[in-house]
C-alpha atoms as a PDB file:
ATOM      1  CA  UNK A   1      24.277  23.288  -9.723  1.00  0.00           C
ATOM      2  CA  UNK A   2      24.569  19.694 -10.356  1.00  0.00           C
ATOM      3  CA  UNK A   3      21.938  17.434  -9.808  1.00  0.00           C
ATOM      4  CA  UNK A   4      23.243  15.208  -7.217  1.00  0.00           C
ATOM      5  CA  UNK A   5      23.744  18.034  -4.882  1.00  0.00           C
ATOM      6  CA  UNK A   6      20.330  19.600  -5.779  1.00  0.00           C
ATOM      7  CA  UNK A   7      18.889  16.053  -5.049  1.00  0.00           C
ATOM      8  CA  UNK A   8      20.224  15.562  -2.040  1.00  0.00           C
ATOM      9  CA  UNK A   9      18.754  18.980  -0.936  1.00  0.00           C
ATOM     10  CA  UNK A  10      15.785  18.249  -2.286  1.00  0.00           C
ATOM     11  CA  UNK A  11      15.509  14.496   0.018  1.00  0.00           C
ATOM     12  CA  UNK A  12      16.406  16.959   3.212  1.00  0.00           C
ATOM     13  CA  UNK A  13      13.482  18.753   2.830  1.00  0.00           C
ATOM     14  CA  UNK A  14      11.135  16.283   2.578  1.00  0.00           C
ATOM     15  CA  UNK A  15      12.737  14.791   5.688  1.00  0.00           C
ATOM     16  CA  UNK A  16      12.926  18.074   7.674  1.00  0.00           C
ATOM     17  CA  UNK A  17      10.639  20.404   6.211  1.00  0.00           C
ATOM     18  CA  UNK A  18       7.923  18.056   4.650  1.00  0.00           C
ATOM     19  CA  UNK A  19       7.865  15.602   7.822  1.00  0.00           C
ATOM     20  CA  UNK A  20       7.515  13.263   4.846  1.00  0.00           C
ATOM     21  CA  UNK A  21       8.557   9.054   6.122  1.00  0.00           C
ATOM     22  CA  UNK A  22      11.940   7.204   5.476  1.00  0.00           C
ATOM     23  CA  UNK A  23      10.312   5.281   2.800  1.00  0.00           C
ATOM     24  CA  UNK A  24       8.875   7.466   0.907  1.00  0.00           C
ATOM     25  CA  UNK A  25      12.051   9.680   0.959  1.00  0.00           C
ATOM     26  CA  UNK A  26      14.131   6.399  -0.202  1.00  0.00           C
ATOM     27  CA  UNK A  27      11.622   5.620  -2.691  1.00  0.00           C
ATOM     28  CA  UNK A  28      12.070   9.738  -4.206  1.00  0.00           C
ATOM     29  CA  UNK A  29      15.840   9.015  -4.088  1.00  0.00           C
ATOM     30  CA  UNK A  30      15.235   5.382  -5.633  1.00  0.00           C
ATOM     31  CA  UNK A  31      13.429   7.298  -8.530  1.00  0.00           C
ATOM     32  CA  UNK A  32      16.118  10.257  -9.206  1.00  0.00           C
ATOM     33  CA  UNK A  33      18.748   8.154  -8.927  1.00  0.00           C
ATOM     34  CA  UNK A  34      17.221   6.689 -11.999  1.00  0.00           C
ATOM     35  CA  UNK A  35      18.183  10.175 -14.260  1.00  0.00           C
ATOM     36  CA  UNK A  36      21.335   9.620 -12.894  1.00  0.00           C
ATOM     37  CA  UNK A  37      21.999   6.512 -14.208  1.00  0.00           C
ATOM     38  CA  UNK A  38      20.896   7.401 -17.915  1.00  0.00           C
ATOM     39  CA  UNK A  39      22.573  10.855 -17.709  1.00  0.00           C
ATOM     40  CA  UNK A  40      25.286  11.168 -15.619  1.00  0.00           C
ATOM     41  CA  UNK A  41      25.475  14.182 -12.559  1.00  0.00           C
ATOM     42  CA  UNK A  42      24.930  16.525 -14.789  1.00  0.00           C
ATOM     43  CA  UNK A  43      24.142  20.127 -14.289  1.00  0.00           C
ATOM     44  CA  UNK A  44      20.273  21.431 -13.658  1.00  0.00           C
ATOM     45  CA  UNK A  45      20.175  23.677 -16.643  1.00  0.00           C
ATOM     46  CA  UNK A  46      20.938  20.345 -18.850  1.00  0.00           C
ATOM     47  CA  UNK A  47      17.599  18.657 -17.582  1.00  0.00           C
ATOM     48  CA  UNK A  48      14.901  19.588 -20.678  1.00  0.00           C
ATOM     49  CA  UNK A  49      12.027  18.044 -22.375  1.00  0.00           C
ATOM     50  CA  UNK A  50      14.157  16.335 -24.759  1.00  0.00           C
ATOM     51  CA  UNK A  51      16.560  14.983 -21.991  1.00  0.00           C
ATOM     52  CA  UNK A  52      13.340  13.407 -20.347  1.00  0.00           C
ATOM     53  CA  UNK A  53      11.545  12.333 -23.582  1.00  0.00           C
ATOM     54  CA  UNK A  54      15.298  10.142 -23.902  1.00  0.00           C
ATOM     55  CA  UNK A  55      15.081   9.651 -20.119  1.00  0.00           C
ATOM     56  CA  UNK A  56      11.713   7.833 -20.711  1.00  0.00           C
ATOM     57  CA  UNK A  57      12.499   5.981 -23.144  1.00  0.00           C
ATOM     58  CA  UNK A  58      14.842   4.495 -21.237  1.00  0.00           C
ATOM     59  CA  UNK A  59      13.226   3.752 -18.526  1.00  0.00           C
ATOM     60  CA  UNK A  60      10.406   1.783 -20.461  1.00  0.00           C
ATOM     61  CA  UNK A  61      13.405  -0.437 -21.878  1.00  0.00           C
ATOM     62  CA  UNK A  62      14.891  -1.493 -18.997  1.00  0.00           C
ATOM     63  CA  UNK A  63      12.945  -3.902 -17.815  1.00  0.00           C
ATOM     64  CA  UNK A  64      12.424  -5.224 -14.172  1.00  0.00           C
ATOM     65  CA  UNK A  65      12.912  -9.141 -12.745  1.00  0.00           C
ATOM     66  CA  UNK A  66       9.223 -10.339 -14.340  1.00  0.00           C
ATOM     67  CA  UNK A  67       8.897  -8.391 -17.078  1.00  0.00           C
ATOM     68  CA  UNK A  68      10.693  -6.772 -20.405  1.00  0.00           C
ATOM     69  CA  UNK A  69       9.184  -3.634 -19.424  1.00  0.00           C
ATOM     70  CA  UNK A  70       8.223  -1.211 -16.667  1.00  0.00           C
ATOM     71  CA  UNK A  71       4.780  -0.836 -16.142  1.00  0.00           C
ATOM     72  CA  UNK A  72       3.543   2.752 -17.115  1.00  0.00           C
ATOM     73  CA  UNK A  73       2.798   2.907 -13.379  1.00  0.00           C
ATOM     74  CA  UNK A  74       6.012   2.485 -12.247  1.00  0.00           C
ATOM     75  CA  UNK A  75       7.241   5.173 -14.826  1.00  0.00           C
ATOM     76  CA  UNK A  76       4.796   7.607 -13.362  1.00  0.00           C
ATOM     77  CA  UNK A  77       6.521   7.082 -10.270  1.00  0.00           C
ATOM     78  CA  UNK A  78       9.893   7.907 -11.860  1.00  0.00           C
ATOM     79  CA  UNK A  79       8.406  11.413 -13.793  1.00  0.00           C
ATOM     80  CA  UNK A  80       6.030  12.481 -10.476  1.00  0.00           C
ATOM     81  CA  UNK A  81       9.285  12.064  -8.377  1.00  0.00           C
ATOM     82  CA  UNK A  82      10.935  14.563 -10.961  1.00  0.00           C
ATOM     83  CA  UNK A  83       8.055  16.985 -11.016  1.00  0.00           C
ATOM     84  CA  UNK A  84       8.122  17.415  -7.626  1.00  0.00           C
ATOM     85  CA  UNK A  85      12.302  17.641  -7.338  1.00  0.00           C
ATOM     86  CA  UNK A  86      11.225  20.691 -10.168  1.00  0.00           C
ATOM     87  CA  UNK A  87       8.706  22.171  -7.972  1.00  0.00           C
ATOM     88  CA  UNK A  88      11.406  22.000  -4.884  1.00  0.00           C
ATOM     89  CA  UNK A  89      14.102  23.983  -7.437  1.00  0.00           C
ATOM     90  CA  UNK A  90      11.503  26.706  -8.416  1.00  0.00           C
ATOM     91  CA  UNK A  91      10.301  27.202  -5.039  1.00  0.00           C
ATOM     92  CA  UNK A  92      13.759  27.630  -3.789  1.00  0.00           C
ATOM     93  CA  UNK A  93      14.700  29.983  -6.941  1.00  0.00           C
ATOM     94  CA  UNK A  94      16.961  27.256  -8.333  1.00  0.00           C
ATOM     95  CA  UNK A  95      17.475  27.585 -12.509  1.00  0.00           C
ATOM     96  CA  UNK A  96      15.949  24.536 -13.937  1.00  0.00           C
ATOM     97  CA  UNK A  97      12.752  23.383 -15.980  1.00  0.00           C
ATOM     98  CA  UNK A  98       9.316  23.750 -15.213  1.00  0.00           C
ATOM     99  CA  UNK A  99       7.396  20.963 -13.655  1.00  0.00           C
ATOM    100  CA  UNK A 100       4.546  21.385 -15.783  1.00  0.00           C
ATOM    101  CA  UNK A 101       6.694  20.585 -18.757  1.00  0.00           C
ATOM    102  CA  UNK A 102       6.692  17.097 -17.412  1.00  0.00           C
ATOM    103  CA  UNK A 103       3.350  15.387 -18.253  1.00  0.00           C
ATOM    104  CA  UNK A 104       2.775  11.933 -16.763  1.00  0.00           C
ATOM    105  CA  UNK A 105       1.772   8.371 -19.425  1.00  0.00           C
ATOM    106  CA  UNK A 106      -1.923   7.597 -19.893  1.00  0.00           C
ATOM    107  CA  UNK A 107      -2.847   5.066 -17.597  1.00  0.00           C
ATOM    108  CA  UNK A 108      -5.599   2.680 -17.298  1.00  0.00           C
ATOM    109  CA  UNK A 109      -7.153   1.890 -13.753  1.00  0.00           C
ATOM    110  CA  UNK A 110      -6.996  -0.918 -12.594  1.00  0.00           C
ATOM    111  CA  UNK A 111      -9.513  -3.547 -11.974  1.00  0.00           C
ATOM    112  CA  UNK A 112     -10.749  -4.207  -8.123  1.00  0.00           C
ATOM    113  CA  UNK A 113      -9.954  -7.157  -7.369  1.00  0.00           C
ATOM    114  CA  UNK A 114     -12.059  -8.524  -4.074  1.00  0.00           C
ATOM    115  CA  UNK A 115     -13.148 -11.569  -2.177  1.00  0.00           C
ATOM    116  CA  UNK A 116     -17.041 -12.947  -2.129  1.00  0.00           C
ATOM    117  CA  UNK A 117     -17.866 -13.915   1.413  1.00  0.00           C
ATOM    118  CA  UNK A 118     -17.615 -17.525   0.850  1.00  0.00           C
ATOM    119  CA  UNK A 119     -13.823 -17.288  -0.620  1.00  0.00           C
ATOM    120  CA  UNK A 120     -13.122 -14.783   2.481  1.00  0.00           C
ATOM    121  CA  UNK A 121     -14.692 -18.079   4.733  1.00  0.00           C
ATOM    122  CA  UNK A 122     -12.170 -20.537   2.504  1.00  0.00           C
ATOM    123  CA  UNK A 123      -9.303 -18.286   2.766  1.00  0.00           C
ATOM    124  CA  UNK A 124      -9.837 -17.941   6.948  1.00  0.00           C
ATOM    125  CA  UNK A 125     -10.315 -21.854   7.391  1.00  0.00           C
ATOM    126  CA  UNK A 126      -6.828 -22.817   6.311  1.00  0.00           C
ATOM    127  CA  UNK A 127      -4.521 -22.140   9.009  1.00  0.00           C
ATOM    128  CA  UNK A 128      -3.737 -24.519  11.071  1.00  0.00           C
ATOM    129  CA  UNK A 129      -4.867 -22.705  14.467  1.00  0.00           C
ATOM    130  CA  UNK A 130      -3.259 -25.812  16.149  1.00  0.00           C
ATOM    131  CA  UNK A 131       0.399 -24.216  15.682  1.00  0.00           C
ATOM    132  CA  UNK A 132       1.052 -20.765  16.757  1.00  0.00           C
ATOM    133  CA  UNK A 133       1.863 -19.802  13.377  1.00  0.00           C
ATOM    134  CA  UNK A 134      -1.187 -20.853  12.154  1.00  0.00           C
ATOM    135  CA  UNK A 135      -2.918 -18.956  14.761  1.00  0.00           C
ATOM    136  CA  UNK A 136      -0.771 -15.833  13.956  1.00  0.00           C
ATOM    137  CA  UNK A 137      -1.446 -15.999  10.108  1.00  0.00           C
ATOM    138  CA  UNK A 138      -5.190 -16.674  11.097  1.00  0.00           C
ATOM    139  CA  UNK A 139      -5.332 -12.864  13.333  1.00  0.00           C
ATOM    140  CA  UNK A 140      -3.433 -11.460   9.899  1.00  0.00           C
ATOM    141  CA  UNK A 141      -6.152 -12.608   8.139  1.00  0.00           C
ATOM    142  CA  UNK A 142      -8.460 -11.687  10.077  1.00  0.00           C
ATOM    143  CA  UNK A 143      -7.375  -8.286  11.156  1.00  0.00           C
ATOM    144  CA  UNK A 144      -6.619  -7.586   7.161  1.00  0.00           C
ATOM    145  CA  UNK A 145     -10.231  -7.688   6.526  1.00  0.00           C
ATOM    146  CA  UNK A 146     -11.542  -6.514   9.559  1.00  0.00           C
ATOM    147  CA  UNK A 147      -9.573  -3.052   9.394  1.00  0.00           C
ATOM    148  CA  UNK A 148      -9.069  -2.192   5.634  1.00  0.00           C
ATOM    149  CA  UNK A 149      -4.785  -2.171   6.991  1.00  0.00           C
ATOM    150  CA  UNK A 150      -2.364  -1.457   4.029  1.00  0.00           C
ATOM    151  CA  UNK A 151       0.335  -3.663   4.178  1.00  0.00           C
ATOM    152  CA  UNK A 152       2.399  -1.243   5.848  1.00  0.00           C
ATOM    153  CA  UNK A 153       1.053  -0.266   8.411  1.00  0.00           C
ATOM    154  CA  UNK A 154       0.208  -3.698   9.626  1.00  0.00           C
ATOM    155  CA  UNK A 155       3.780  -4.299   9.662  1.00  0.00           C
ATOM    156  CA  UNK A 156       4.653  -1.634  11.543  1.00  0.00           C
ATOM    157  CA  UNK A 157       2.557  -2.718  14.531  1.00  0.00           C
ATOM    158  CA  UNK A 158       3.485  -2.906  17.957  1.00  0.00           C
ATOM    159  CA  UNK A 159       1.558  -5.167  20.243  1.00  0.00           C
ATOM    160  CA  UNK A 160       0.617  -1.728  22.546  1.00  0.00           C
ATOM    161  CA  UNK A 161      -0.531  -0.092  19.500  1.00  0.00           C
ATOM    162  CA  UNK A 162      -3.926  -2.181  19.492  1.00  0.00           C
ATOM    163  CA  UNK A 163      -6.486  -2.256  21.590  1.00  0.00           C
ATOM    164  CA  UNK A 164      -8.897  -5.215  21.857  1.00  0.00           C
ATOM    165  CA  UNK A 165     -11.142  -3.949  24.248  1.00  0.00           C
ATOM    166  CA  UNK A 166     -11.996  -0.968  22.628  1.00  0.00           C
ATOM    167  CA  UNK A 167     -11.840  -2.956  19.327  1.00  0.00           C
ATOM    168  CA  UNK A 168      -9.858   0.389  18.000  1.00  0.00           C
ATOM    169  CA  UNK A 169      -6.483   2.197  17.312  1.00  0.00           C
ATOM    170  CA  UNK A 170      -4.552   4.596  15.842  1.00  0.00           C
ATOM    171  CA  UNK A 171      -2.342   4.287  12.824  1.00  0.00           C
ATOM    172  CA  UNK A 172       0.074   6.624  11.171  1.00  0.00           C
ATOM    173  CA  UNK A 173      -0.782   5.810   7.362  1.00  0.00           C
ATOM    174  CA  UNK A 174       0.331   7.741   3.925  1.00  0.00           C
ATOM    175  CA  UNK A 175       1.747  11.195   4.521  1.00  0.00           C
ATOM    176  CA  UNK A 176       2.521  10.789   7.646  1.00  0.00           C
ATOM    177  CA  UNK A 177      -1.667  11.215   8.047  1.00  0.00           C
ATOM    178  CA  UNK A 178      -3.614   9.421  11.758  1.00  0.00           C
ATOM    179  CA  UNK A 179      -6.264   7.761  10.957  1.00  0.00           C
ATOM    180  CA  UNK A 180      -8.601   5.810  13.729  1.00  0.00           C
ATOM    181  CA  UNK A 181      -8.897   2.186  12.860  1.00  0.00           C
ATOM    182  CA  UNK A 182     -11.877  -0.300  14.098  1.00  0.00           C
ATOM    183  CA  UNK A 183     -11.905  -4.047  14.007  1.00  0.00           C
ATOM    184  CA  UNK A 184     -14.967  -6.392  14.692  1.00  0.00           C
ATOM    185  CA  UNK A 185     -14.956  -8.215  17.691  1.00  0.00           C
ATOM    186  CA  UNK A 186     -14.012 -12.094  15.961  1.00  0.00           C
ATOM    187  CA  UNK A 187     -10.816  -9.812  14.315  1.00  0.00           C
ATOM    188  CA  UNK A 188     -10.086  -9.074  17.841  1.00  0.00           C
ATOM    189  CA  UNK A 189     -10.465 -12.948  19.710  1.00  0.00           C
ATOM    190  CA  UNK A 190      -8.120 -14.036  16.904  1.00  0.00           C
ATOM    191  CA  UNK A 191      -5.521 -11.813  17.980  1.00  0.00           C
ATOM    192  CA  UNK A 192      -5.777 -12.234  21.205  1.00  0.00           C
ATOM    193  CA  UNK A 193      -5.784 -15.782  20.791  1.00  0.00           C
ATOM    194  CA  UNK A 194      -2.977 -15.532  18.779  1.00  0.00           C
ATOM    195  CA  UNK A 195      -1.348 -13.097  21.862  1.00  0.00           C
ATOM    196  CA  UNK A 196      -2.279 -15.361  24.314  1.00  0.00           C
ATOM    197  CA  UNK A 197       0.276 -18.273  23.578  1.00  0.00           C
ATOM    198  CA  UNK A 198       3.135 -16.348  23.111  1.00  0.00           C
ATOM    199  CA  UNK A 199       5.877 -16.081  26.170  1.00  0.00           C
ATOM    200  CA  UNK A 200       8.121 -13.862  24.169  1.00  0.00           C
ATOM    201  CA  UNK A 201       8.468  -9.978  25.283  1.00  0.00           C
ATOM    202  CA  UNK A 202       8.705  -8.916  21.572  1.00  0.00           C
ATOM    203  CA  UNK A 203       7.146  -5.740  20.909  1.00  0.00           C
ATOM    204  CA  UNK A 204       6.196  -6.465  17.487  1.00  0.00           C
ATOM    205  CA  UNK A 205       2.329  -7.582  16.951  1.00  0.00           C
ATOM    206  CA  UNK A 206       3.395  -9.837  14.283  1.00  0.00           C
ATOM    207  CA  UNK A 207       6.981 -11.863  14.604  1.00  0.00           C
ATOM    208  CA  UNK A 208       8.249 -14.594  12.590  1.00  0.00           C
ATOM    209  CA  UNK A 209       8.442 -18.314  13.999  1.00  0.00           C
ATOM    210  CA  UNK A 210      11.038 -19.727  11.333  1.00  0.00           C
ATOM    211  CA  UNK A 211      14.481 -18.525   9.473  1.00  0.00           C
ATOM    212  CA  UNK A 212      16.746 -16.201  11.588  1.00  0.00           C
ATOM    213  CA  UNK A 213      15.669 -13.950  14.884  1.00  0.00           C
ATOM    214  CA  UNK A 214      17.636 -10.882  13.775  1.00  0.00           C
ATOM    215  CA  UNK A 215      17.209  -8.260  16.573  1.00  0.00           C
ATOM    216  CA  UNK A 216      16.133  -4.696  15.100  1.00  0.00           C
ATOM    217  CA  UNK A 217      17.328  -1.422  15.872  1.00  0.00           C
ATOM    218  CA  UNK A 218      14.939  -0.824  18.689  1.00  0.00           C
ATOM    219  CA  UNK A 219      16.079  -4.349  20.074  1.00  0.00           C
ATOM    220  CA  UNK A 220      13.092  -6.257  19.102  1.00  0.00           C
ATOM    221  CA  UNK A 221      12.809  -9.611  17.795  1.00  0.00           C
ATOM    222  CA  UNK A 222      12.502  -9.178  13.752  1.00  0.00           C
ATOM    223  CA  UNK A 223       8.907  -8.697  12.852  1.00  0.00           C
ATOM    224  CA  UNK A 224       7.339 -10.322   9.953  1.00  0.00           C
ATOM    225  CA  UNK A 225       8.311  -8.460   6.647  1.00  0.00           C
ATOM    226  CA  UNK A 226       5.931  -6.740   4.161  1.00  0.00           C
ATOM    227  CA  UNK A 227       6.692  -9.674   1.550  1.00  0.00           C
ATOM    228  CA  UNK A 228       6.261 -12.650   4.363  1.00  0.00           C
ATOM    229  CA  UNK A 229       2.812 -10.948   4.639  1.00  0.00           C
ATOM    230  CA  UNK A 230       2.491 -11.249   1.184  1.00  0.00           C
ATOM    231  CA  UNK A 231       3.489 -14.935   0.498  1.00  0.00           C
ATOM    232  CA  UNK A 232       1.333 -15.895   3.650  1.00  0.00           C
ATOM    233  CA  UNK A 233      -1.642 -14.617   2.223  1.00  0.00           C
ATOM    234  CA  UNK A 234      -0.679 -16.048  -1.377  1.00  0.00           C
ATOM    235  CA  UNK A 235      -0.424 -19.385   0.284  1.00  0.00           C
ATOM    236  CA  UNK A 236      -3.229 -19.943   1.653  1.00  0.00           C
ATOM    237  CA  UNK A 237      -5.470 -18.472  -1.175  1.00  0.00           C
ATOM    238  CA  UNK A 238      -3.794 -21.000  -3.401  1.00  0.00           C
ATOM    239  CA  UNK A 239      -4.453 -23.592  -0.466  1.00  0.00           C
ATOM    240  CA  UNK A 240      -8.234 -22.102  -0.595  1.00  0.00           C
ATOM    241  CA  UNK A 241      -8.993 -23.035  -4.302  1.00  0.00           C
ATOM    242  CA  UNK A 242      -9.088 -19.498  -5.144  1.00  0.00           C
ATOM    243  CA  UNK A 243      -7.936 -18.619  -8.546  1.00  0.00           C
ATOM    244  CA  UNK A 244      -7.712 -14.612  -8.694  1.00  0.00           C
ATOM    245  CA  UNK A 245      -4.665 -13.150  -7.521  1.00  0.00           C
ATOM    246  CA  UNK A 246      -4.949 -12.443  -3.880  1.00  0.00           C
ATOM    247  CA  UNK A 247      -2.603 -10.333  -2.285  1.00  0.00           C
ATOM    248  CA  UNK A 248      -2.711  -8.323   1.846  1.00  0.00           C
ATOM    249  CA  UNK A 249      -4.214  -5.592  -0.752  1.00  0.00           C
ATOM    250  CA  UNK A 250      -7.266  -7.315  -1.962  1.00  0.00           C
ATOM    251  CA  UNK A 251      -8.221  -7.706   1.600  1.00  0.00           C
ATOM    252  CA  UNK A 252      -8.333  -4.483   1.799  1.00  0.00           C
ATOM    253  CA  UNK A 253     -10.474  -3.845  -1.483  1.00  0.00           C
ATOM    254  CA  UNK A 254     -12.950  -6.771   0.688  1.00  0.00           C
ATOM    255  CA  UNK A 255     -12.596  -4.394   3.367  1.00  0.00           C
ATOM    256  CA  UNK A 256     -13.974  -1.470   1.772  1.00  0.00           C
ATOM    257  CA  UNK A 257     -16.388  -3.602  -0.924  1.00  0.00           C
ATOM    258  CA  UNK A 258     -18.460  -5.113   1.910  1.00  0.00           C
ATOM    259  CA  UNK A 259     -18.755  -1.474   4.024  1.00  0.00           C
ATOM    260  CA  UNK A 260     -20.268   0.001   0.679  1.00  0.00           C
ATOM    261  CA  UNK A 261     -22.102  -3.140  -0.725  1.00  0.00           C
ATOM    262  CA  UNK A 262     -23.651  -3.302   3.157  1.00  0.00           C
ATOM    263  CA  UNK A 263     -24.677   0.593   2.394  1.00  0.00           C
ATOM    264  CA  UNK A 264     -21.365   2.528   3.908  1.00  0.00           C
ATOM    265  CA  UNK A 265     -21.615   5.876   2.528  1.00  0.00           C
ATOM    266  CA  UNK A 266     -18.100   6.507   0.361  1.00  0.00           C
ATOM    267  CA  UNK A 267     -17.251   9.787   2.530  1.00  0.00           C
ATOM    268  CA  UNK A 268     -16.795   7.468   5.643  1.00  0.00           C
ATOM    269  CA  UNK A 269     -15.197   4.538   3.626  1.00  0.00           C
ATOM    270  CA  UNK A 270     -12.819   6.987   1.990  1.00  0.00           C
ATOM    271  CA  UNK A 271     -11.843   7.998   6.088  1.00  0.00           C
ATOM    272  CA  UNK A 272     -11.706   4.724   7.376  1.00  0.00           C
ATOM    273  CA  UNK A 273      -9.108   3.732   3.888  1.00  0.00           C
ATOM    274  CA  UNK A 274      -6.960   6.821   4.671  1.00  0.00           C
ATOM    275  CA  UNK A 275      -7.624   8.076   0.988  1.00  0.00           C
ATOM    276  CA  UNK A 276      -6.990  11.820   0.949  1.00  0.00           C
ATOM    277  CA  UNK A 277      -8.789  11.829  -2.167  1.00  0.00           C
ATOM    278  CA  UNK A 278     -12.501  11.031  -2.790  1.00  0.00           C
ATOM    279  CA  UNK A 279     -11.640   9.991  -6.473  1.00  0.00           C
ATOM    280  CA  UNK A 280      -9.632   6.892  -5.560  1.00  0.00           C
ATOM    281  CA  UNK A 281     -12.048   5.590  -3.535  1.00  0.00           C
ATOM    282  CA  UNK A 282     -14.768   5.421  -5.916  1.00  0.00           C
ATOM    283  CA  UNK A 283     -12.892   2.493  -7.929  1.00  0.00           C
ATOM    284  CA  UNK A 284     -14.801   0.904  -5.764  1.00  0.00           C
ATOM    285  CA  UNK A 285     -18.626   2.374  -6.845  1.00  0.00           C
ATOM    286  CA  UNK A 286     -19.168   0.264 -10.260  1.00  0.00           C
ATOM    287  CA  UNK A 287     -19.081  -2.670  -8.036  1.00  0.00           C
ATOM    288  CA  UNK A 288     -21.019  -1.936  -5.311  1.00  0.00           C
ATOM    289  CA  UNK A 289     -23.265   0.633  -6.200  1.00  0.00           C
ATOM    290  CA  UNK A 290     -27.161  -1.345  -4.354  1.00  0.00           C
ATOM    291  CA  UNK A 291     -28.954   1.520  -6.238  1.00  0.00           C
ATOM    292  CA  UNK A 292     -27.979   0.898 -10.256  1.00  0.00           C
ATOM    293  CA  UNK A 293     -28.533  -2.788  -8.941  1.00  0.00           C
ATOM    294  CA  UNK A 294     -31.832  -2.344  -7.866  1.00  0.00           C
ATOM    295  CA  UNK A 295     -32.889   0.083 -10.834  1.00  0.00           C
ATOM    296  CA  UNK A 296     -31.827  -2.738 -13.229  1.00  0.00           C
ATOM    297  CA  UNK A 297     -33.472  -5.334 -11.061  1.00  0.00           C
ATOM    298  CA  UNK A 298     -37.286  -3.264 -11.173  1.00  0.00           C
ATOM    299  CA  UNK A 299     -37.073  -1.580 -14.494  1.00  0.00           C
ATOM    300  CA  UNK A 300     -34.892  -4.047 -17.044  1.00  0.00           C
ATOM    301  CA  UNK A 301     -37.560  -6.070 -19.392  1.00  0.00           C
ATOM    302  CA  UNK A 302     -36.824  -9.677 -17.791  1.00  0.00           C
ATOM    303  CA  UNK A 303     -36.689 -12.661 -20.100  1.00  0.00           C
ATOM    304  CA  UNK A 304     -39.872 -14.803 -21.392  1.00  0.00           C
END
């Protein structure tokens, strides 16, 4: 069988069969489409070690828009999107290799990267709550840090999805997984604030105020994109004086490094980040761990 076909199979039963989202299926066909490119449609038998040792290789050469490179996370995507097209094959007694025979690079975790209360107070102050913009990017900011949201999935609200009485909703997060979410009561005046001056019938929570009103398949005004989001939040940091990287994301690391440093047990934070595994929420332990704090605080020979 050629691979193209087999590929194609393989993204119509994630669709079907795994319930799995439109992204993540266009990311798996972003990813395969890679072998393609280096080898040609080529037939499943002629997919070995070697083939992806070269395959590799290649990959880590070609470089993206910032960098000479692809990160070794980014070529993890490309190999765990192959080892699961494998698994697919063998489950549906299609000839070709095993997925254990492709192992993924070494790694090394990242760093959390968060925001101390007072640069979380300098970040919210810079809007300009006088123009509805500002008082839109002001409930983003808010809501951000309030709920622990991944980019996504703030995005993809709807202005029914929340509700600000309740202070609590429902989101539809990785793997097609519910998870409840839970904002604090200032997260929740912003955006009604923010609600309360607009006269538009949009459906979107979040909509754009500049550049073109494209109307979406569902015949909505365009929402704000995933990489507005992104530039907003950039913005102001850099308007804030803060000099780490800050990005939707590290609101979300603030999110989850004030529930544990305020004594959140991890089981709970890892339900509240949608983390189906325990392991990647405790990047967040060596930096808010009270305990090893106070242990060094009582016990650690202080200075003369």
């Amino acid at each position: 069988m050629r691979f193209t076909k087999a590929k194609n199979e393989f993204l119509e039963y994630l669709e079907i069969e795994q319930n799995r989202s439109q992204k993540t299926i266009a990311n798996y066909d972003h990813y395969l489409t890679r072998l393609i490119d280096f080898a040609g449609d080529i037939q499943l038998r002629d997919i070995n070690r070697e083939l992806v040792r070269k395959w590799r290789l290649w990959l880590n050469r070609i470089g993206t828009n910032t960098s000479d490179e692809l990160s070794k996370t980014t070529t993890n995507y490309h190999l765990i999107a192959l080892r699961s097209f494998l698994k697919f094959c063998a489950k549906h007694d299609i000839e070709a290799l095993s997925a254990d025979k492709i192992e993924l690079a070494h790694t090394q975790r990242k760093q959390v990267t968060f925001l101390t209360p007072e640069e979380l107070t300098q970040l919210f102050q810079q809007p300009d709550i006088n123009k509805a913009s500002g008082l839109r990017d002001r409930a983003i900011l808010e809501l951000l840090f309030s709920s622990g949201l991944r980019i996504s999935e703030l995005v993809g609200l709807n202005r029914d999805h929340i509700n600000l009485k309740r202070r609590e909703f429902m989101v539809r997060g990785k793997g097609q997984k519910d998870r409840p979410i839970f904002i604090s009561q200032e997260a929740a005046d912003w955006v009604q604030k923010y609600l309360q001056q607009r006269s538009d019938v949009a459906k979107p929570l979040f909509i754009r105020y500049s550049g073109n009103k494209e109307i979406d398949q569902s015949g909505d005004y365009s929402r704000l994109t995933a990489r507005s989001i992104q530039r907003i939040v950039a913005r102001y940091a850099l308007l804030a004086g803060i000099t780490k990287q800050v990005s939707p994301h590290t609101l979300r690391h603030s999110f989850a490094t004030d529930l544990l440093m305020n004594g959140a047990d991890i089981r709970s934070v890892q339900a509240m980040l949608g983390h189906s595994n325990i392991s990647t929420t405790q990047i967040y332990t060596h930096v808010t761990d009270k305990h090893l704090r106070e242990i060094h605080t009582k016990f650690h020979r202080k200075t003369r």
